[in-house]
N, C-alpha and C. Protein backbone atom coordinates (compact mmCIF):
# COMPACT_ATOMS: atom_id res chain seq x y z
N UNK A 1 112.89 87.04 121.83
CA UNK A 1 112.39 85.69 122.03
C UNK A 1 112.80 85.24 123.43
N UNK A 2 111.90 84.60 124.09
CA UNK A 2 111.86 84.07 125.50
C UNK A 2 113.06 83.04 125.82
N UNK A 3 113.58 82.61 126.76
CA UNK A 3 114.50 81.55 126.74
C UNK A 3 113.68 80.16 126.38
N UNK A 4 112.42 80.15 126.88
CA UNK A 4 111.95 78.65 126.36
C UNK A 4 111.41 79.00 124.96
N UNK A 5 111.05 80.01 124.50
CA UNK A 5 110.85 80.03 122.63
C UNK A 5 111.67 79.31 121.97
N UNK A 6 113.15 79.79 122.47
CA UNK A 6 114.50 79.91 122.13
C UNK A 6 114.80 78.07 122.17
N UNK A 7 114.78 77.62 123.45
CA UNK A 7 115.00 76.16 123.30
C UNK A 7 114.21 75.01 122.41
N UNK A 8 112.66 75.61 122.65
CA UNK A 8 112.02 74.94 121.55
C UNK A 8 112.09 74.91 120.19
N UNK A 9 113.21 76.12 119.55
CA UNK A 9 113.48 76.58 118.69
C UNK A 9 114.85 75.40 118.32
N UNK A 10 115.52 74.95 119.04
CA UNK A 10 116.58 74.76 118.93
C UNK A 10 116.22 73.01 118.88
N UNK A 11 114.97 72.81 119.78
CA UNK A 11 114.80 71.17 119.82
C UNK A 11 114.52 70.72 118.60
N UNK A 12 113.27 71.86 117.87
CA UNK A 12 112.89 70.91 116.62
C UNK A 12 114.01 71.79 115.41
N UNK A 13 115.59 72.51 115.53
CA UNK A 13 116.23 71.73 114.52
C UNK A 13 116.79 70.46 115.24
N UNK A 14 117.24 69.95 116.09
CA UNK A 14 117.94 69.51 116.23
C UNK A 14 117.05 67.69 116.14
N UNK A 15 115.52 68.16 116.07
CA UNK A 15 115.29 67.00 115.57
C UNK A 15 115.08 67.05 113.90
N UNK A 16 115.26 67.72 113.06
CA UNK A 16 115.85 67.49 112.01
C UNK A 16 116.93 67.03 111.75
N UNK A 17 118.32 67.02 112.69
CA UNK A 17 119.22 67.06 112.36
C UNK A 17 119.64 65.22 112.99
N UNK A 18 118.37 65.14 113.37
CA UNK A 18 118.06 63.49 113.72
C UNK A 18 117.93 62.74 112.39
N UNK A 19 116.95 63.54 111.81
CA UNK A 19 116.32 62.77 110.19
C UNK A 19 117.60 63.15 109.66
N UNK A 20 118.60 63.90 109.57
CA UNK A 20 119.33 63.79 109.05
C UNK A 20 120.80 62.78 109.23
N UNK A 21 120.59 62.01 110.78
CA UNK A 21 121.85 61.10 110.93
C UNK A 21 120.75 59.99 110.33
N UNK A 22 119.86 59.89 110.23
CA UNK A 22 119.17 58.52 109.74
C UNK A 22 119.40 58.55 108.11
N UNK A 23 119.33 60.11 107.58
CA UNK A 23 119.81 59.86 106.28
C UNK A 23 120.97 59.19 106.15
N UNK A 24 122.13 59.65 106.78
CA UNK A 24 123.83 59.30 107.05
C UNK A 24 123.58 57.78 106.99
N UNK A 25 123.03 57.32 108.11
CA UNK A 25 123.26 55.66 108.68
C UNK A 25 122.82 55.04 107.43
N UNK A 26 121.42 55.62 106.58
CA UNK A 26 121.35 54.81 105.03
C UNK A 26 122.18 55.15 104.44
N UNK A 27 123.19 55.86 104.14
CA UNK A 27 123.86 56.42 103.06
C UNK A 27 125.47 55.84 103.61
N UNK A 28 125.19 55.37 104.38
CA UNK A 28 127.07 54.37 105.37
C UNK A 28 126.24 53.05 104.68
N UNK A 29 124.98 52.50 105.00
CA UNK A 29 124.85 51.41 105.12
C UNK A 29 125.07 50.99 103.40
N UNK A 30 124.90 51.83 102.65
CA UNK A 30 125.21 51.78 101.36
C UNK A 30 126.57 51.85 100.68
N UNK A 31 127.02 52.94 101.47
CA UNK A 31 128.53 52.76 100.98
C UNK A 31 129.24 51.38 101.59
N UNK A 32 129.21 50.89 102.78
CA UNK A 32 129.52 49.58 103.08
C UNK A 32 129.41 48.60 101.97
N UNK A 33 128.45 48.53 101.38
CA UNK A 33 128.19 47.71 100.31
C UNK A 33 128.54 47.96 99.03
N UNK A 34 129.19 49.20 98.70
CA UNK A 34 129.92 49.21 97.83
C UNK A 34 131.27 48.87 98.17
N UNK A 35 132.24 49.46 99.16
CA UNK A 35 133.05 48.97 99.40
C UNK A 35 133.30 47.14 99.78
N UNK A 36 132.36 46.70 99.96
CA UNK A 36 132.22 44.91 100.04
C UNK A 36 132.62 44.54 98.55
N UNK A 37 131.57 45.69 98.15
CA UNK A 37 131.31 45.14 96.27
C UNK A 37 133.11 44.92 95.63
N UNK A 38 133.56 46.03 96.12
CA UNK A 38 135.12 46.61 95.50
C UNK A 38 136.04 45.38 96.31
N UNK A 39 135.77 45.13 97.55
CA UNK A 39 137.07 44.20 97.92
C UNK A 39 136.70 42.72 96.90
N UNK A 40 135.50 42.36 97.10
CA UNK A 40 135.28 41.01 96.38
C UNK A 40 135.60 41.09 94.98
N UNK A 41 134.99 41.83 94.40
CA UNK A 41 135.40 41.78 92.67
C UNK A 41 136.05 42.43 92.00
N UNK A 42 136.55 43.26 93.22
CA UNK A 42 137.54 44.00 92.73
C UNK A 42 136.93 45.71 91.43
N UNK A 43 135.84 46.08 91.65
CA UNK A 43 135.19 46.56 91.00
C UNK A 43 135.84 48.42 91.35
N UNK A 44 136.17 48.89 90.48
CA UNK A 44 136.50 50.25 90.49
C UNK A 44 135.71 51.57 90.80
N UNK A 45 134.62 50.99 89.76
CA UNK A 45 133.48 51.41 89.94
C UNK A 45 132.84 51.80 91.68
N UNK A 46 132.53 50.72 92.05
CA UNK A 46 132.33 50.19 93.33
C UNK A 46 133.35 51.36 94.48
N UNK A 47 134.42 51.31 93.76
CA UNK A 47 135.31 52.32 94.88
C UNK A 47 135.19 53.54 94.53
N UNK A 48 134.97 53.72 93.33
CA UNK A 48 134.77 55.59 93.30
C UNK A 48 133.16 55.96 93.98
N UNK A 49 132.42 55.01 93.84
CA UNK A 49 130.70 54.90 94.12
C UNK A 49 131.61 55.08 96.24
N UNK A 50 132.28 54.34 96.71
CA UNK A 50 132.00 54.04 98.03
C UNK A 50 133.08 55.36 98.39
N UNK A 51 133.89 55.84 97.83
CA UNK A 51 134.63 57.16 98.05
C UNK A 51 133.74 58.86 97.93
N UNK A 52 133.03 58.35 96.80
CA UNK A 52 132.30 59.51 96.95
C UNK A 52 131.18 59.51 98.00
N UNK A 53 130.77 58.65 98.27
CA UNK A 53 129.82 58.42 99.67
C UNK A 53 130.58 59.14 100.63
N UNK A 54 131.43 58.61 100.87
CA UNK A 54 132.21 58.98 102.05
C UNK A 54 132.58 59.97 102.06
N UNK A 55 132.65 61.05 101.06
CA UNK A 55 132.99 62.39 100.76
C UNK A 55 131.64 63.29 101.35
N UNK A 56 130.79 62.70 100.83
CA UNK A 56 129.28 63.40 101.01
C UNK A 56 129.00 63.11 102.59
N UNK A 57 129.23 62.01 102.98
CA UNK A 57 128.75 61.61 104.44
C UNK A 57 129.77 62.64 105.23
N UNK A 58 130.57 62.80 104.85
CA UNK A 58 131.46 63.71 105.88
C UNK A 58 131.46 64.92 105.90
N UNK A 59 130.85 65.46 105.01
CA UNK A 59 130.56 67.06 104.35
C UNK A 59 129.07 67.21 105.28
N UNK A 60 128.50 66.27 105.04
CA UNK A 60 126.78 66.56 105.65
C UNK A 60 127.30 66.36 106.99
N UNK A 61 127.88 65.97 107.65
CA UNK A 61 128.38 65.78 109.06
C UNK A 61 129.07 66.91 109.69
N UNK A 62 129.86 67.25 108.85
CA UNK A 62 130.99 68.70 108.78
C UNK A 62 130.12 69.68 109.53
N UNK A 63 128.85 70.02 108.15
CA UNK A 63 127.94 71.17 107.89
C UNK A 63 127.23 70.86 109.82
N UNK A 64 126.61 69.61 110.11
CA UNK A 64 125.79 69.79 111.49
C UNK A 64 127.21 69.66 112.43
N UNK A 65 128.14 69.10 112.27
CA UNK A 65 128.92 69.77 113.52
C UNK A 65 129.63 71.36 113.56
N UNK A 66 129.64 71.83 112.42
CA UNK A 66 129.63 73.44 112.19
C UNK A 66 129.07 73.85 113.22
N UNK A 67 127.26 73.29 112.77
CA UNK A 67 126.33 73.81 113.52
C UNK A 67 125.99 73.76 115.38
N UNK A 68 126.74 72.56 115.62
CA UNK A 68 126.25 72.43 116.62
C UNK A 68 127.88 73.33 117.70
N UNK A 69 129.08 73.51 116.98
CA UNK A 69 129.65 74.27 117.59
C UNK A 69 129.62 75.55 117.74
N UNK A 70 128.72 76.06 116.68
CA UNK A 70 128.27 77.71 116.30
C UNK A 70 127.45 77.77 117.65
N UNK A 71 126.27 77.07 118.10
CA UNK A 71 125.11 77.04 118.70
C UNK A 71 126.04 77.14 120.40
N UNK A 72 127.06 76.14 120.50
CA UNK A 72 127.38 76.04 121.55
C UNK A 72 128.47 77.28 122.07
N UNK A 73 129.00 77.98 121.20
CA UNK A 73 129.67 79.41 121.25
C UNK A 73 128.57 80.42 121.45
N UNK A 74 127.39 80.16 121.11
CA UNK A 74 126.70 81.38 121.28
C UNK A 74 126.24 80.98 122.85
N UNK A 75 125.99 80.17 123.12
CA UNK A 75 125.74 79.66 124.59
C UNK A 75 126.35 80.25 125.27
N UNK A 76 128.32 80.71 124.88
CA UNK A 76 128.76 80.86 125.68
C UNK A 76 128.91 82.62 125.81
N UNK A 77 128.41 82.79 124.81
CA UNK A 77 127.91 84.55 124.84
C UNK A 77 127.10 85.00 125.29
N UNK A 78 126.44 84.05 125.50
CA UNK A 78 124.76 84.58 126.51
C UNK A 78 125.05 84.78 127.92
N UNK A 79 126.41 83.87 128.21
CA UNK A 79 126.65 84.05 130.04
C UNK A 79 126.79 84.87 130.75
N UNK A 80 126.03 84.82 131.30
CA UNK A 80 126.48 86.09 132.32
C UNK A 80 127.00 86.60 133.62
N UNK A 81 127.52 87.36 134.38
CA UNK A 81 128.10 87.46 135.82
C UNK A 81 127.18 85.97 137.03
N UNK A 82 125.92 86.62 136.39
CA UNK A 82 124.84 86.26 137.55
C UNK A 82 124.63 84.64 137.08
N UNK A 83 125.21 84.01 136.13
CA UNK A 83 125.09 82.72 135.87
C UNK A 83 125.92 81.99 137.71
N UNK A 84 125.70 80.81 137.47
CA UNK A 84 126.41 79.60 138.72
C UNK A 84 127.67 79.14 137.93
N UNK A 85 128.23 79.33 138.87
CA UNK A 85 130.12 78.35 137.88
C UNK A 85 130.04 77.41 137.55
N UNK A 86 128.86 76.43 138.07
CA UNK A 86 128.64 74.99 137.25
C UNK A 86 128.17 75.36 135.93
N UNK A 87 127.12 76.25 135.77
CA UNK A 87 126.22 76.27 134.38
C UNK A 87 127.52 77.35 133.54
N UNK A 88 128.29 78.06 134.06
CA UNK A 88 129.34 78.31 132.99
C UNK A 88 130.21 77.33 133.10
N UNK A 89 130.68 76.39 134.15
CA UNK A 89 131.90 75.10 133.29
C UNK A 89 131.00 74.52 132.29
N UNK A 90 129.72 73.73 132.42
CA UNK A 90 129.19 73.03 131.96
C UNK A 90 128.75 73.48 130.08
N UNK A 91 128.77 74.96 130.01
CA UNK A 91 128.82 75.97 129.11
C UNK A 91 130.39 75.27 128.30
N UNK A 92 130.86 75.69 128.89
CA UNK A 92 132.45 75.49 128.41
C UNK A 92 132.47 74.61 127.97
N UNK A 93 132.65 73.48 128.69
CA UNK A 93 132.63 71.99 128.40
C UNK A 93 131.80 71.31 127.06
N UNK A 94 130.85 72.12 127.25
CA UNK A 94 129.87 71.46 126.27
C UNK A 94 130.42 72.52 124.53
N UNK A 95 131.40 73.25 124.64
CA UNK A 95 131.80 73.98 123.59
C UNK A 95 133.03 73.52 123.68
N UNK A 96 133.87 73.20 124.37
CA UNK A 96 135.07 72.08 124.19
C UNK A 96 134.89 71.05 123.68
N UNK A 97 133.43 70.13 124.05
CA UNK A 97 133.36 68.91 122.97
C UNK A 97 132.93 69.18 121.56
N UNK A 98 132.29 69.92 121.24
CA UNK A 98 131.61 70.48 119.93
C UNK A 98 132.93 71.15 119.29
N UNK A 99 133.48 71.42 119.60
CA UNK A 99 134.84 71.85 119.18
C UNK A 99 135.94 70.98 118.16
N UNK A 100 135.94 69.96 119.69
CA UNK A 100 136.79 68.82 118.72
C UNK A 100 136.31 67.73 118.17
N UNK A 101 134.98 67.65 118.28
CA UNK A 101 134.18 67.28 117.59
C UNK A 101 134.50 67.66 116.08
N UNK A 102 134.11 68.60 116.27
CA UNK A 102 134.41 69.66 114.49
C UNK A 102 136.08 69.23 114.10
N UNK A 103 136.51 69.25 115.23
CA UNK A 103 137.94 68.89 114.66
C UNK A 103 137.97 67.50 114.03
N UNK A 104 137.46 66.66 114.62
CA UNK A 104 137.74 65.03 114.25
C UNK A 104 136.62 65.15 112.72
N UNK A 105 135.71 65.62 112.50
CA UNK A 105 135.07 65.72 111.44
C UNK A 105 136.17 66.55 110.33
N UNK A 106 136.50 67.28 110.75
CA UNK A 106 137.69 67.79 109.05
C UNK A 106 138.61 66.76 108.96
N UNK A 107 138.73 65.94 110.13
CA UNK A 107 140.29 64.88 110.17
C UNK A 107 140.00 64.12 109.38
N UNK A 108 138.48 63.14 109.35
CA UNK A 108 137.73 62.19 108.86
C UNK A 108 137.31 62.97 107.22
N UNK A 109 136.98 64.31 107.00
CA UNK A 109 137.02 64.44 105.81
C UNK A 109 138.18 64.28 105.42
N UNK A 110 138.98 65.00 105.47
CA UNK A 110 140.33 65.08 104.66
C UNK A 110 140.84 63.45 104.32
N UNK A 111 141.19 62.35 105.63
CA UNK A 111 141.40 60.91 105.30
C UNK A 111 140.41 60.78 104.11
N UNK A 112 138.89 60.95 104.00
CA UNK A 112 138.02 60.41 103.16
C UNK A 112 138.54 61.19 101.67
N UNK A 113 138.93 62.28 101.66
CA UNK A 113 139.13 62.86 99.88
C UNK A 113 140.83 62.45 99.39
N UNK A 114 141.90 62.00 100.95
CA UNK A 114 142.57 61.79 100.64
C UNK A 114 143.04 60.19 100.08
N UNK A 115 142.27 59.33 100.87
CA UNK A 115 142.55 57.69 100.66
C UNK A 115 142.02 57.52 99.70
N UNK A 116 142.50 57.57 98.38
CA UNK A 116 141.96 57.28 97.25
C UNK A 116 142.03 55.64 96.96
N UNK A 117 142.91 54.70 97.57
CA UNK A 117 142.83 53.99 97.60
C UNK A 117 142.03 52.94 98.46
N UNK A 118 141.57 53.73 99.29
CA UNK A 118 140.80 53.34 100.35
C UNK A 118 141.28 52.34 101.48
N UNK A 119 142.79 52.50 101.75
CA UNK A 119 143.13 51.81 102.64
C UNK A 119 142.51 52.31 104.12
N UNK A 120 142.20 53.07 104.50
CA UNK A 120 141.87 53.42 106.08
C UNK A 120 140.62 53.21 106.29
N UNK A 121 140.28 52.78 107.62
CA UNK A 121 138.80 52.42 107.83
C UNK A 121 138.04 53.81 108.34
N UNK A 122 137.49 54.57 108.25
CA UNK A 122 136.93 55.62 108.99
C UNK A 122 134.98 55.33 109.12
N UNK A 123 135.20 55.90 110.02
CA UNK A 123 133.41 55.61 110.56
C UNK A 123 133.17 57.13 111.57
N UNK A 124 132.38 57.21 111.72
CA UNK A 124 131.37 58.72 112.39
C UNK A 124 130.61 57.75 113.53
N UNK A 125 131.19 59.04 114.43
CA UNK A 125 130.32 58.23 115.57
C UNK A 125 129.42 59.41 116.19
């Protein structure tokens, strides 16, 4: 496959993986409202409903930052001698953020399966 096959290949997942933060942003904008539900009435219900959200939102987040650090390691396997030292820092760099990216996503799961009480605020950015 050509290098532009290859990118066009890569644009339309990554515009799936668009429809998929729009799934996220409905599925936050919902758990918000359970957690509202739980501080006001105190509803239990309401907190296991806004915990398990938050379990799922961070798992589906997990799974595309997996992805997008897998994608950016293979980037950095493709380089070659004859590449420019900008387009390998810029290589690097862009697999250093996808990196800890992935890192702050297990941090944000783990807070989410661990705060059972739901004291910590966590959000995905």
């Amino acid at each position: 496959m050509n290098e532009i096959e290859q990118r066009l290949k890569e644009i339309k997942i990554e515009n799936w993986i668009w429809v998929i933060y729009i799934g996220i942003i409905f599925l936050s904008w919902y758990a918000n409202r359970q957690e509202k539900h739980y501080f006001i009435y105190k509803d239990e219900e309401s907190r296991k409903k806004y915990r398990n959200l938050l379990i799922l939102i961070f798992s589906i987040l997990l799974v595309v930052y997996i992805y997008f650090t897998k994608d950016s390691y293979e980037d950095i396997q493709k380089l070659t001698n004859a590449e420019s030292p900008k387009k390998k820092t810029l290589t690097y760099l862009s697999f250093l953020g996808s990196v800890l990216i992935l890192i702050s996503g297990v941090f944000f799961l783990i807070i989410a399966i661990e705060d059972e009480n739901i004291d910590t605020e966590i959000a995905f950015s």
